[in-house]
PDB file of N, CA and C in Angstrom:
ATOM      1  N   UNK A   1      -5.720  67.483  51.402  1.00  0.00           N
ATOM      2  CA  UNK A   1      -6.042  68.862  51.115  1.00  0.00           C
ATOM      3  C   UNK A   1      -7.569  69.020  51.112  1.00  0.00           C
ATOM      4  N   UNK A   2      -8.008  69.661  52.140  1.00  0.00           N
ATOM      5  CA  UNK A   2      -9.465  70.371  51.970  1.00  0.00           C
ATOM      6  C   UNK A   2     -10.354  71.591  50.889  1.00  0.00           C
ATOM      7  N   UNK A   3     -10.998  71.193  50.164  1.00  0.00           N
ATOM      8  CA  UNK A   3     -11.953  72.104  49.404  1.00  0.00           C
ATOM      9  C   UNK A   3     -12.803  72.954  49.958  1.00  0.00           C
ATOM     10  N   UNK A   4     -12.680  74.103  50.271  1.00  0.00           N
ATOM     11  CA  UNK A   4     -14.131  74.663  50.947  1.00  0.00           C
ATOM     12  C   UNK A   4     -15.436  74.352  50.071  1.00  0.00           C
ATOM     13  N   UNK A   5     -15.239  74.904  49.047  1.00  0.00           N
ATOM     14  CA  UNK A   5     -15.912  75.120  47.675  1.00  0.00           C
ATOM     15  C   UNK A   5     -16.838  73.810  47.881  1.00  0.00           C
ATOM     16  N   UNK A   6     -15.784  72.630  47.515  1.00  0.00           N
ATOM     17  CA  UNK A   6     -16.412  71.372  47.437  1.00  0.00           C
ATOM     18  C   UNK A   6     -17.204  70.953  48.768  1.00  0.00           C
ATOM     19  N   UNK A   7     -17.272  71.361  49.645  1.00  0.00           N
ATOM     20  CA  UNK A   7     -17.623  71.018  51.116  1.00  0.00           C
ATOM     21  C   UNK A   7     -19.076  71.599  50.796  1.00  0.00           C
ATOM     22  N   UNK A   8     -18.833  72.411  50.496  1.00  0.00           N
ATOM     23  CA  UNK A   8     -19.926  73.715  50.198  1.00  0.00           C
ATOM     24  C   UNK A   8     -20.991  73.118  49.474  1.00  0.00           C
ATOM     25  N   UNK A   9     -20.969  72.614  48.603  1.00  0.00           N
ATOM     26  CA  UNK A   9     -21.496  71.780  47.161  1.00  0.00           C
ATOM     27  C   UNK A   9     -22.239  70.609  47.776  1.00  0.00           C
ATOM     28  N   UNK A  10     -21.057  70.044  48.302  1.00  0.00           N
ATOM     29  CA  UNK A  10     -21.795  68.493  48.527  1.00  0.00           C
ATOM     30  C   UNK A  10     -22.982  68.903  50.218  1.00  0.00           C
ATOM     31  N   UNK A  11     -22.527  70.470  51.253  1.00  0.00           N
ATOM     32  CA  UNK A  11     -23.465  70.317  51.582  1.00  0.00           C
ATOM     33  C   UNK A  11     -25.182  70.838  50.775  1.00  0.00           C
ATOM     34  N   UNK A  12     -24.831  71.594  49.921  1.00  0.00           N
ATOM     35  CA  UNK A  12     -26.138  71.667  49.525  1.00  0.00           C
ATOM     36  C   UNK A  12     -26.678  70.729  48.707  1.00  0.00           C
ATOM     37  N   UNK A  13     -25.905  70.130  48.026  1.00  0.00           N
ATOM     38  CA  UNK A  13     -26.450  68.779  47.092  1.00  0.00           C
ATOM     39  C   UNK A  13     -27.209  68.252  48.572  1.00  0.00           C
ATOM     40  N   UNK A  14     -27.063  67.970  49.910  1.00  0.00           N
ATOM     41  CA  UNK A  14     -27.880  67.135  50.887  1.00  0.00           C
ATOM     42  C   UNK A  14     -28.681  67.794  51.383  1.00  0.00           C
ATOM     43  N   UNK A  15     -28.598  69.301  51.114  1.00  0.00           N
ATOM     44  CA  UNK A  15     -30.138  69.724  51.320  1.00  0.00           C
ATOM     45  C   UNK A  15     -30.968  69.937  50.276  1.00  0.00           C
ATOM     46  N   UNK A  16     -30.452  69.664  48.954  1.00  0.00           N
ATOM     47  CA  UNK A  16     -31.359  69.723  47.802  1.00  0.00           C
ATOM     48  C   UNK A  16     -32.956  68.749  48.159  1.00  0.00           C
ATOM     49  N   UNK A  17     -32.937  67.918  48.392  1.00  0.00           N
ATOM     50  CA  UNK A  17     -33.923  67.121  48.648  1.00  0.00           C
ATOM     51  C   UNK A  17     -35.119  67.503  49.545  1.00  0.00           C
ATOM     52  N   UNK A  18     -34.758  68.568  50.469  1.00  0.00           N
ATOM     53  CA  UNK A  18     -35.349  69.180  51.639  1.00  0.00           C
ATOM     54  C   UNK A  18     -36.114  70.185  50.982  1.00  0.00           C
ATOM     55  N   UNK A  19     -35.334  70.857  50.161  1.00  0.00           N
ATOM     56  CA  UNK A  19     -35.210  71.925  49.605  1.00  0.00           C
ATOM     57  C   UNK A  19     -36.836  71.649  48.283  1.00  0.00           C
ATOM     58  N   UNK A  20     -36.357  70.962  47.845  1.00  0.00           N
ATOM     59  CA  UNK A  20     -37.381  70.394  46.633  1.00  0.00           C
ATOM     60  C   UNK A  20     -38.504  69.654  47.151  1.00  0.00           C
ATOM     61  N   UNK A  21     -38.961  69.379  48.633  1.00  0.00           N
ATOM     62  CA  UNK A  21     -40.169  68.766  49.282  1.00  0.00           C
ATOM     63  C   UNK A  21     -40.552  70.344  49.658  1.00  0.00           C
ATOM     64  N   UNK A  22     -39.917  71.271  50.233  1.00  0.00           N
ATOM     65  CA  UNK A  22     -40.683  72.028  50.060  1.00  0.00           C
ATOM     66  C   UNK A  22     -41.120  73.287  49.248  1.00  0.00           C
ATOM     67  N   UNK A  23     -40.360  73.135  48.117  1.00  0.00           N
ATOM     68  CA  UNK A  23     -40.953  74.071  47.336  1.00  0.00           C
ATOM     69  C   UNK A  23     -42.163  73.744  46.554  1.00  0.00           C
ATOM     70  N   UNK A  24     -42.039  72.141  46.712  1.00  0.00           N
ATOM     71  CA  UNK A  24     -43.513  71.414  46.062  1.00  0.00           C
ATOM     72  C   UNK A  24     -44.469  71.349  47.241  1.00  0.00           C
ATOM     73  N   UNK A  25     -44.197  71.723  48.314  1.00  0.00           N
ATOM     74  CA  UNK A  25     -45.836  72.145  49.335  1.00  0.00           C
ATOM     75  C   UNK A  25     -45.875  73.396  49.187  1.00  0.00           C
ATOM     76  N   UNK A  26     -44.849  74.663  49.118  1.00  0.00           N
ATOM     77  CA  UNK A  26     -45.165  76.120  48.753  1.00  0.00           C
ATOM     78  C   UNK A  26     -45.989  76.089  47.913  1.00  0.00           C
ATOM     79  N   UNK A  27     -45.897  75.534  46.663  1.00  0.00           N
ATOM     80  CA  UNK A  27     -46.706  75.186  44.761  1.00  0.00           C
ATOM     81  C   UNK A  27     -47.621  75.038  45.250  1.00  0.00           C
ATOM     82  N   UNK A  28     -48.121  74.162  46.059  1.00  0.00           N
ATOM     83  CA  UNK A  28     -49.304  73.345  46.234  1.00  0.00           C
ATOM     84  C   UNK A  28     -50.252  74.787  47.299  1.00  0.00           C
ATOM     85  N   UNK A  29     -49.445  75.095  47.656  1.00  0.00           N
ATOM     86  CA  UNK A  29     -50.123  76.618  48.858  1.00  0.00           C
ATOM     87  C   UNK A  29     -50.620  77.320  47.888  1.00  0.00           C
ATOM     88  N   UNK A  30     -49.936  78.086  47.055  1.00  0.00           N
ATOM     89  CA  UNK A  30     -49.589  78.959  45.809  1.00  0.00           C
ATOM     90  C   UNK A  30     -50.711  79.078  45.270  1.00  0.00           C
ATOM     91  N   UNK A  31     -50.995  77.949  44.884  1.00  0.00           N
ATOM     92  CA  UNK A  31     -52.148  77.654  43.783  1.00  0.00           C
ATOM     93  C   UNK A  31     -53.554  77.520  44.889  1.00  0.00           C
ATOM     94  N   UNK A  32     -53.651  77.945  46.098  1.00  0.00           N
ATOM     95  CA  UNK A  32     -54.711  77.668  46.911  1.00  0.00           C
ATOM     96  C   UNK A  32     -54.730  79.089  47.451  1.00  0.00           C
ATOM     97  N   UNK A  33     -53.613  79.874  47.170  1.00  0.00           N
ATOM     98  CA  UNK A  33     -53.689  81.247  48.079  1.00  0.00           C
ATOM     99  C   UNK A  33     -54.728  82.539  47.221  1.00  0.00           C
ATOM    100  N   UNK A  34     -55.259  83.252  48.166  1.00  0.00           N
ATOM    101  CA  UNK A  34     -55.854  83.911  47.299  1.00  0.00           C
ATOM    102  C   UNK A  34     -56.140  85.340  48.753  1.00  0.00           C
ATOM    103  N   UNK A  35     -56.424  86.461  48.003  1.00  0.00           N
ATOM    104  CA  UNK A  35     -56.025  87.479  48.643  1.00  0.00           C
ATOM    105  C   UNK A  35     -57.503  88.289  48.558  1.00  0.00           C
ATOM    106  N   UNK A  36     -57.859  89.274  50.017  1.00  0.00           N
ATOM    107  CA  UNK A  36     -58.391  90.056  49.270  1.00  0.00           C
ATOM    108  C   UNK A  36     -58.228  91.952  49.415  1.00  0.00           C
ATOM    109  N   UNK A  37     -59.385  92.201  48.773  1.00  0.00           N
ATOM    110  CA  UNK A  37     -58.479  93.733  48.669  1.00  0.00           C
ATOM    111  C   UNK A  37     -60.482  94.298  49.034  1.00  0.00           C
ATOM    112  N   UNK A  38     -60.090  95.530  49.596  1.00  0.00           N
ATOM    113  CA  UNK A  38     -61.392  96.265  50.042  1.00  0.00           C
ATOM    114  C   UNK A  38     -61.398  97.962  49.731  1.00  0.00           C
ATOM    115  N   UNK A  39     -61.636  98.172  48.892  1.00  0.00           N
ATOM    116  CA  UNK A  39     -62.119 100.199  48.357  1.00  0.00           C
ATOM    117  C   UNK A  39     -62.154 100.315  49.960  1.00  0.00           C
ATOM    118  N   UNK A  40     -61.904 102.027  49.681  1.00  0.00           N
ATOM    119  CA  UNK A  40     -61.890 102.990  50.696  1.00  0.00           C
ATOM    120  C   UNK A  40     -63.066 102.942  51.463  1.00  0.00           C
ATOM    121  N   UNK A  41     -64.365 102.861  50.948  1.00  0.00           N
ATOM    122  CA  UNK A  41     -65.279 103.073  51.695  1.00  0.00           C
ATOM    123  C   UNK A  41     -66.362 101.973  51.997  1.00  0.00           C
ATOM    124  N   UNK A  42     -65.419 100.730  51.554  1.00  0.00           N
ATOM    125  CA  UNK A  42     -65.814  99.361  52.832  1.00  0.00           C
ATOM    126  C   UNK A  42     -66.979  98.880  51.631  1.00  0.00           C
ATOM    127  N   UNK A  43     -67.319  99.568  50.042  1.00  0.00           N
ATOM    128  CA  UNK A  43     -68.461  98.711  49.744  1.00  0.00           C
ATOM    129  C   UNK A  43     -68.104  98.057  48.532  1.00  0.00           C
ATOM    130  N   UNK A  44     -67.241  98.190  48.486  1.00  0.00           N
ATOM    131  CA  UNK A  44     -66.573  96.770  47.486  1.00  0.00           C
ATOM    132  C   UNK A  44     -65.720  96.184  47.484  1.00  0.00           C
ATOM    133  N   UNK A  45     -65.781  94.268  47.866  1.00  0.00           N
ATOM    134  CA  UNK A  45     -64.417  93.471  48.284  1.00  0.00           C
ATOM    135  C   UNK A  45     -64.650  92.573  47.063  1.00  0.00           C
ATOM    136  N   UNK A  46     -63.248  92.580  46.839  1.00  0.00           N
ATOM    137  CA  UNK A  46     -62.416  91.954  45.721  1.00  0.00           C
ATOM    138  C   UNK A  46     -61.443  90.449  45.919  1.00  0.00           C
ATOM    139  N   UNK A  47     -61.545  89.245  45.569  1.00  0.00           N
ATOM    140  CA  UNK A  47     -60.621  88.175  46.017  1.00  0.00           C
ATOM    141  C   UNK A  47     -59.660  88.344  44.508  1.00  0.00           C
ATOM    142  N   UNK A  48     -58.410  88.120  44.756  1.00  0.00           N
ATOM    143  CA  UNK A  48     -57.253  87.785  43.774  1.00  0.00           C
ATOM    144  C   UNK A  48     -57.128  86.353  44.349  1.00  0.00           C
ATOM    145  N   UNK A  49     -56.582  85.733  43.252  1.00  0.00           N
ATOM    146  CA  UNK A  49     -55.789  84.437  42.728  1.00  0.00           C
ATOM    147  C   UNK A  49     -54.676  85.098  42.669  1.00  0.00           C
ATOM    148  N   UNK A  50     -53.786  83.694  43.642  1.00  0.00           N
ATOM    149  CA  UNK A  50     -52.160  83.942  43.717  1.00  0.00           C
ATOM    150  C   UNK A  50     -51.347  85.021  41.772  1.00  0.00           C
ATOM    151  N   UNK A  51     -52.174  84.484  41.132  1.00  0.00           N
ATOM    152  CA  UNK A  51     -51.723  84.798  39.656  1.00  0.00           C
ATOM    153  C   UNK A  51     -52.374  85.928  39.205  1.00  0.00           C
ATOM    154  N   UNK A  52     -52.734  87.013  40.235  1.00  0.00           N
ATOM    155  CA  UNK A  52     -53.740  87.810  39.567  1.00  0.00           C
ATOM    156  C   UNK A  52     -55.047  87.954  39.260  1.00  0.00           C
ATOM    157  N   UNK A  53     -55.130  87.060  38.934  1.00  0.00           N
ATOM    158  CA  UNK A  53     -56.588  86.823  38.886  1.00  0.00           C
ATOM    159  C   UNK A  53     -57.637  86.616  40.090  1.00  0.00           C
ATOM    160  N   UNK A  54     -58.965  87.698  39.243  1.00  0.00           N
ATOM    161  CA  UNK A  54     -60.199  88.042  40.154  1.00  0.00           C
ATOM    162  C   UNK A  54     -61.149  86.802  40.018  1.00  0.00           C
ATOM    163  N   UNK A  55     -61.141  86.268  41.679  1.00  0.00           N
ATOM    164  CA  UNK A  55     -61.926  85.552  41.702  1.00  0.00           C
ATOM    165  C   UNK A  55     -63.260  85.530  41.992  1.00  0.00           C
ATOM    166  N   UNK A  56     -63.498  87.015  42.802  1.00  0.00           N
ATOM    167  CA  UNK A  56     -65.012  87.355  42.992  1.00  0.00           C
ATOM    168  C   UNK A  56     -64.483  88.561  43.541  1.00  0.00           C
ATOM    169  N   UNK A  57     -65.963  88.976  43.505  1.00  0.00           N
ATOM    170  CA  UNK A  57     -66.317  90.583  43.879  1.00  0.00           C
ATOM    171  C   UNK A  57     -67.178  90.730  44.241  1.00  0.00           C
ATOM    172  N   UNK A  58     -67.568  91.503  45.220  1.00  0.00           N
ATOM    173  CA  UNK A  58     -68.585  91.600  46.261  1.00  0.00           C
ATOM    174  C   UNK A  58     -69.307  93.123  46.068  1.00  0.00           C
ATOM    175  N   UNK A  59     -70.531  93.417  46.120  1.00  0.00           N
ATOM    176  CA  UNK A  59     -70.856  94.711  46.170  1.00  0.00           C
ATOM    177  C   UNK A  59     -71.863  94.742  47.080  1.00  0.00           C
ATOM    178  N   UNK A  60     -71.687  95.751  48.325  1.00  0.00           N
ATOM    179  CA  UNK A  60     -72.467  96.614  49.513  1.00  0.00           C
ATOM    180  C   UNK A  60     -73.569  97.119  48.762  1.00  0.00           C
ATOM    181  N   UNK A  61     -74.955  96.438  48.569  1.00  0.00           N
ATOM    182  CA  UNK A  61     -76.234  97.156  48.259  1.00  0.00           C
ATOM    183  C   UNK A  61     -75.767  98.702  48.411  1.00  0.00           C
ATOM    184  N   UNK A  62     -75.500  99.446  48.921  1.00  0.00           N
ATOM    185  CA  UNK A  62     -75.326 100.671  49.238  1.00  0.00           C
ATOM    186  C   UNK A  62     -74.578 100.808  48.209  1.00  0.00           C
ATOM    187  N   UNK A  63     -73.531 100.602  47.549  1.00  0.00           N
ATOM    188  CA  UNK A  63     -72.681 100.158  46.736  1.00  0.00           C
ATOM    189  C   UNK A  63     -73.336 101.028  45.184  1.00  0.00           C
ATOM    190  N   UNK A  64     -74.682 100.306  44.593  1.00  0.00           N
ATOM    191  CA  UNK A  64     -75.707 100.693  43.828  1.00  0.00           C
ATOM    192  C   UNK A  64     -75.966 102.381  44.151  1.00  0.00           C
ATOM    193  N   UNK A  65     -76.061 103.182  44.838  1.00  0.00           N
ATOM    194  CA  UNK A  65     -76.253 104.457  44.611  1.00  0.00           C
ATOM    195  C   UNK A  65     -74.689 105.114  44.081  1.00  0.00           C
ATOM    196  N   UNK A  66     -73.786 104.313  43.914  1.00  0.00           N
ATOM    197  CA  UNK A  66     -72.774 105.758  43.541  1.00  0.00           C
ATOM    198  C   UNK A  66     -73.112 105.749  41.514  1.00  0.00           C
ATOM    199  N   UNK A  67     -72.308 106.655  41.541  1.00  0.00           N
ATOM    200  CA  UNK A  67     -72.337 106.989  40.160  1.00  0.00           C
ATOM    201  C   UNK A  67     -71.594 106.211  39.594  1.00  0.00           C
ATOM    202  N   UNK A  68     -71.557 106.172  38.515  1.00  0.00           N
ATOM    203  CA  UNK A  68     -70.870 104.770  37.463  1.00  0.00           C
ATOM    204  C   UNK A  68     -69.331 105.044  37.610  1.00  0.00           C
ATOM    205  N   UNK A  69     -69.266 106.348  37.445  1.00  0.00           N
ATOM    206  CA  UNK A  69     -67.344 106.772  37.396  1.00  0.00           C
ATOM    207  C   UNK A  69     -67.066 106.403  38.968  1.00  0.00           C
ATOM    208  N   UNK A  70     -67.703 106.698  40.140  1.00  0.00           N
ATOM    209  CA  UNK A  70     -67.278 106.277  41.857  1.00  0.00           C
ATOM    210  C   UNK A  70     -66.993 105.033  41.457  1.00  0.00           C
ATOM    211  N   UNK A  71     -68.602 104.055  41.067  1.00  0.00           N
ATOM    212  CA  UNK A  71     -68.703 103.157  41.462  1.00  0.00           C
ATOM    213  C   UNK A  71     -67.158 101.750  40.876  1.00  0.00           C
ATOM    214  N   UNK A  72     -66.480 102.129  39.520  1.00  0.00           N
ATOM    215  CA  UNK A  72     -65.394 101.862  38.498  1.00  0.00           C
ATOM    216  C   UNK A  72     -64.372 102.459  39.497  1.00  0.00           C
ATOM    217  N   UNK A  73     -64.245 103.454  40.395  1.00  0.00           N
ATOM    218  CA  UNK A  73     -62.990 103.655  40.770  1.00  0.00           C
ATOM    219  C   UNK A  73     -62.949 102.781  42.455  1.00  0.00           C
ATOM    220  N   UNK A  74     -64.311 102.666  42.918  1.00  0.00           N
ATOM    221  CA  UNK A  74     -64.055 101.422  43.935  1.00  0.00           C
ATOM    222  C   UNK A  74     -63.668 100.297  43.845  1.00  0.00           C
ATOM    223  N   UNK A  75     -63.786  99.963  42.499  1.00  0.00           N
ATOM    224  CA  UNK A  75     -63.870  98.246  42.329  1.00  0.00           C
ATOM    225  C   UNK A  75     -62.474  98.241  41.933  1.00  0.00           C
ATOM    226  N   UNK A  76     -62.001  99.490  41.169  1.00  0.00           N
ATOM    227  CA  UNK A  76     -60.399  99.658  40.662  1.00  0.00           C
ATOM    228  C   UNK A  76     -59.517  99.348  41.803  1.00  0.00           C
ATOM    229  N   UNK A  77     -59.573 100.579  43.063  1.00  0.00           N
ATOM    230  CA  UNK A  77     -59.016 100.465  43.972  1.00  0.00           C
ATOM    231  C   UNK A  77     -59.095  98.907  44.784  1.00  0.00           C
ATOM    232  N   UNK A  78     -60.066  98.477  45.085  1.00  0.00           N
ATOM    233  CA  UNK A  78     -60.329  96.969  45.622  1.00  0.00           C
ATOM    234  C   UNK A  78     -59.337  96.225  45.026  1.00  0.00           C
ATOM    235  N   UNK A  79     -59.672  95.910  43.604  1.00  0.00           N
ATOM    236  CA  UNK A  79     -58.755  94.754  42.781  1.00  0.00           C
ATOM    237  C   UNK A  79     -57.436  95.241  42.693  1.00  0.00           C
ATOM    238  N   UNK A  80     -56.869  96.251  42.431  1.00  0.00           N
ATOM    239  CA  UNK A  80     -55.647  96.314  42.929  1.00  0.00           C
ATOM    240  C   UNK A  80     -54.733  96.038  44.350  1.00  0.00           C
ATOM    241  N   UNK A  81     -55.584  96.112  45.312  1.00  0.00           N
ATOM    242  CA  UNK A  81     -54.880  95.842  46.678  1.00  0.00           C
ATOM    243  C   UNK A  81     -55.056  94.428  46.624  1.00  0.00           C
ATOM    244  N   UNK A  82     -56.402  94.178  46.052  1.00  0.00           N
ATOM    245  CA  UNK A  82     -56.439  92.009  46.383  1.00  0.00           C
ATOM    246  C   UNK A  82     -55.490  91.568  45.803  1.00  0.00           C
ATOM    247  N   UNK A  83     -54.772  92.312  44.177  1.00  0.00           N
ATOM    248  CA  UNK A  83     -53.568  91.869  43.733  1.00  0.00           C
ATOM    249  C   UNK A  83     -52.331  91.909  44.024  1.00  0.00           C
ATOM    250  N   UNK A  84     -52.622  93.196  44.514  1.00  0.00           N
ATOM    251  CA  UNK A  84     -50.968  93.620  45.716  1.00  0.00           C
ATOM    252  C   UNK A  84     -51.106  92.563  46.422  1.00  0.00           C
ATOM    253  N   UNK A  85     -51.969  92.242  47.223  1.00  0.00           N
ATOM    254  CA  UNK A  85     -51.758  91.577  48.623  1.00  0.00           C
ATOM    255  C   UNK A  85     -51.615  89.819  48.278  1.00  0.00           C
ATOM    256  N   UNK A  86     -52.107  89.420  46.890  1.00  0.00           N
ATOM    257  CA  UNK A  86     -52.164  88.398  46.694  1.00  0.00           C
ATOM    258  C   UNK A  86     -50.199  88.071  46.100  1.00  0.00           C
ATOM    259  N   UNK A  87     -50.157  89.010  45.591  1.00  0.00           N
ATOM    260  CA  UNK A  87     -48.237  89.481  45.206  1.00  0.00           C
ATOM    261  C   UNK A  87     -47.666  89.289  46.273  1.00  0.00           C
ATOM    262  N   UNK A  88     -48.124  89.685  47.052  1.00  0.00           N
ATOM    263  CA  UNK A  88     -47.282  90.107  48.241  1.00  0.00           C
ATOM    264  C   UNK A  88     -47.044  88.860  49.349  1.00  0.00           C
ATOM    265  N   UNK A  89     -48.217  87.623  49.100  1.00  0.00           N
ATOM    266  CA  UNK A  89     -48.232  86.619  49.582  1.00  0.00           C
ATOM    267  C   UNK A  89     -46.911  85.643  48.891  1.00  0.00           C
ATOM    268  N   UNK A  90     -47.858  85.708  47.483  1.00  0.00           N
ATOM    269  CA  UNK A  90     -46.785  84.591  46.570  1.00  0.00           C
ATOM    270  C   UNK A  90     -44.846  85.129  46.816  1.00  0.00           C
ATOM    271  N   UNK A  91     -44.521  86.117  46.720  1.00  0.00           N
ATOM    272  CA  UNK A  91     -43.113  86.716  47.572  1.00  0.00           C
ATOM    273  C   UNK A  91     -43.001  85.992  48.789  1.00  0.00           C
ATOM    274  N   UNK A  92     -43.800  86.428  49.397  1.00  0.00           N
ATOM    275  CA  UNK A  92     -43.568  85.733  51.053  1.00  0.00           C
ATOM    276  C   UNK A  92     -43.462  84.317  51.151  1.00  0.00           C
ATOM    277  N   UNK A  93     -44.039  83.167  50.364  1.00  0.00           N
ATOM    278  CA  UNK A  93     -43.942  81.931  50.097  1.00  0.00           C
ATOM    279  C   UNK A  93     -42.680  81.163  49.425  1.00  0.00           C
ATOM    280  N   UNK A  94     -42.419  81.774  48.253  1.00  0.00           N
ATOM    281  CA  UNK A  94     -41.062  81.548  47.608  1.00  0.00           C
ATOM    282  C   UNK A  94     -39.978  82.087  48.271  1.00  0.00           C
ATOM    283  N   UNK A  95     -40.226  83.402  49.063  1.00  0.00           N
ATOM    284  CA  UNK A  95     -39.435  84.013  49.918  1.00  0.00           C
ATOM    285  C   UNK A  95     -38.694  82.702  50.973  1.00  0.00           C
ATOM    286  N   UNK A  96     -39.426  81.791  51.493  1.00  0.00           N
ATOM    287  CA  UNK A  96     -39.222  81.047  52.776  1.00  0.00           C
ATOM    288  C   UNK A  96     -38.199  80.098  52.358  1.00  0.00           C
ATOM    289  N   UNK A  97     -38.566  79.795  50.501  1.00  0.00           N
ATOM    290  CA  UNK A  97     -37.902  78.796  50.091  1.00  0.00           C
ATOM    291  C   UNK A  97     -36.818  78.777  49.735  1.00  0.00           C
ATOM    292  N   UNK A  98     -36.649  79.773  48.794  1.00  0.00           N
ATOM    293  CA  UNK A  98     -35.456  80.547  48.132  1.00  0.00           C
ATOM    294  C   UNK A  98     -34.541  81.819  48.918  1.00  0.00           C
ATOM    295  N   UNK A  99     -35.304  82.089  50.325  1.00  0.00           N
ATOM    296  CA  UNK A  99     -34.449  83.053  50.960  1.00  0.00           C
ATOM    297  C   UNK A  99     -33.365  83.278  50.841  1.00  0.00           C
ATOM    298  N   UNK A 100     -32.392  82.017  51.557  1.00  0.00           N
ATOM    299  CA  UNK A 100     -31.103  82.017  51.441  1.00  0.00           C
ATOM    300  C   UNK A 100     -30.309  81.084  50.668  1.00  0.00           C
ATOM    301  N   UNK A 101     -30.295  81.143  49.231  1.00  0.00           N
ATOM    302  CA  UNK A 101     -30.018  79.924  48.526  1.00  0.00           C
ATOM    303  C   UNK A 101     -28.660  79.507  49.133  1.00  0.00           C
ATOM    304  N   UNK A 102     -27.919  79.600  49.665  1.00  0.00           N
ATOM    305  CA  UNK A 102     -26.659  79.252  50.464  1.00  0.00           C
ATOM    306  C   UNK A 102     -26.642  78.792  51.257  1.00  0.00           C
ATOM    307  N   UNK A 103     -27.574  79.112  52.576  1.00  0.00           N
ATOM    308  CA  UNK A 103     -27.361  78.565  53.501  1.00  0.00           C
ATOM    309  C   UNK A 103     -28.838  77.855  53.930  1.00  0.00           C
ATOM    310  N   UNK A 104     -29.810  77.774  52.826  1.00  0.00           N
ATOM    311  CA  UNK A 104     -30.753  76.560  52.981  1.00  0.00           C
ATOM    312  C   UNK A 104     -32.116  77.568  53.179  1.00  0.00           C
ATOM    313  N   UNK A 105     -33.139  77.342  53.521  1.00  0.00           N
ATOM    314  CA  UNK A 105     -34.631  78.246  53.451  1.00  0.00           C
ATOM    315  C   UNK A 105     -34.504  79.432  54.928  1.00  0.00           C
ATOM    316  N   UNK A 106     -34.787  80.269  54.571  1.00  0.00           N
ATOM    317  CA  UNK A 106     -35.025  81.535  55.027  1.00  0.00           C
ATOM    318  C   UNK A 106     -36.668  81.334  55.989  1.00  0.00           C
ATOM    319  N   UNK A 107     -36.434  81.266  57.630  1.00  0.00           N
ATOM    320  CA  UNK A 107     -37.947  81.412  58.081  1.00  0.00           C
ATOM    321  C   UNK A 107     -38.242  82.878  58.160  1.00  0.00           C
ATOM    322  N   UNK A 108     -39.248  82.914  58.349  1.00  0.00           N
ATOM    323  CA  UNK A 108     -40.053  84.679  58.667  1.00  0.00           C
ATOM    324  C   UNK A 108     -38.760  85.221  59.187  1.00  0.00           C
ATOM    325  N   UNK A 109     -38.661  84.400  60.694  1.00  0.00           N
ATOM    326  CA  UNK A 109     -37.740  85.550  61.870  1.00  0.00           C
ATOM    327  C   UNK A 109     -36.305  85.410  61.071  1.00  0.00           C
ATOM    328  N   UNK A 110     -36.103  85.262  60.395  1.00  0.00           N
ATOM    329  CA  UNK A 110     -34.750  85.745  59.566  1.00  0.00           C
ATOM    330  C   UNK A 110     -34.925  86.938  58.877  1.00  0.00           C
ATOM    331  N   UNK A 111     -36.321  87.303  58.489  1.00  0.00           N
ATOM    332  CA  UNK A 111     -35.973  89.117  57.714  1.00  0.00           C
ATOM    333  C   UNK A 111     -36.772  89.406  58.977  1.00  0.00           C
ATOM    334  N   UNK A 112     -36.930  89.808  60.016  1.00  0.00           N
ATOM    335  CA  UNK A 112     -37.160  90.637  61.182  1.00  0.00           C
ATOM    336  C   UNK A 112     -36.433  91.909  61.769  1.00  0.00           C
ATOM    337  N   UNK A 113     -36.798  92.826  61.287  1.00  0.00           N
ATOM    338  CA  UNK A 113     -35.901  93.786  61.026  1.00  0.00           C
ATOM    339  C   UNK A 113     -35.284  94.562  59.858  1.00  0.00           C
ATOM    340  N   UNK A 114     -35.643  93.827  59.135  1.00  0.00           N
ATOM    341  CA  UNK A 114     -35.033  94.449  57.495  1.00  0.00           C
ATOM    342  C   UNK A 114     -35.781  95.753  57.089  1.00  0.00           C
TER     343      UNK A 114
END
């Protein structure tokens, strides 16, 4: 008598191993990825850390003439997209790993189209 179930099991127990080499090189990406984000009017760039965190910030000499309230809503806008985009990486990474917990890692051209 055949098990699907069990068939099922013991094949992912043999890709567990595959599975766990690379979610420990994703980690290792993860912690190296970093994003950045740029205001509307090109004079302030922002780097995020995979975790949120601002790792630098850049200001366009030109940058210095806006007013204090502009100059707080450029740097706002900047660090939010470096964080989006740095979000948006760390998804895409765990994404590859955890895609399809069933049928083993998910590449890019598997959501193509979604």
């Amino acid at each position: 008598m055949t098990f699907p179930a069990l068939d099922r099991i013991e094949a992912l127990a043999r890709n567990l191993d595959g599975w766990q080499r690379q979610l420990a090189d994703r980690m290792a990406e993860l912690e190296e990825t970093s994003a950045e984000g740029v205001s509307d009017s090109g004079l302030v760039r922002v780097t995020a850390a995979a975790d949120g965190k601002i790792l630098s910030s850049e200001l366009n000499a030109r940058a210095m003439r806006l007013d204090s309230y502009s100059l707080a809503e450029e740097f706002t806008a900047a660090a939010n997209r470096a964080q989006e985009a740095a979000a948006a990486r760390v998804r895409e990474l765990v994404g590859e790993v955890i895609g399809d917990a069933g049928g083993g890692p998910r590449r890019s051209a598997d959501h193509e189209g979604r």
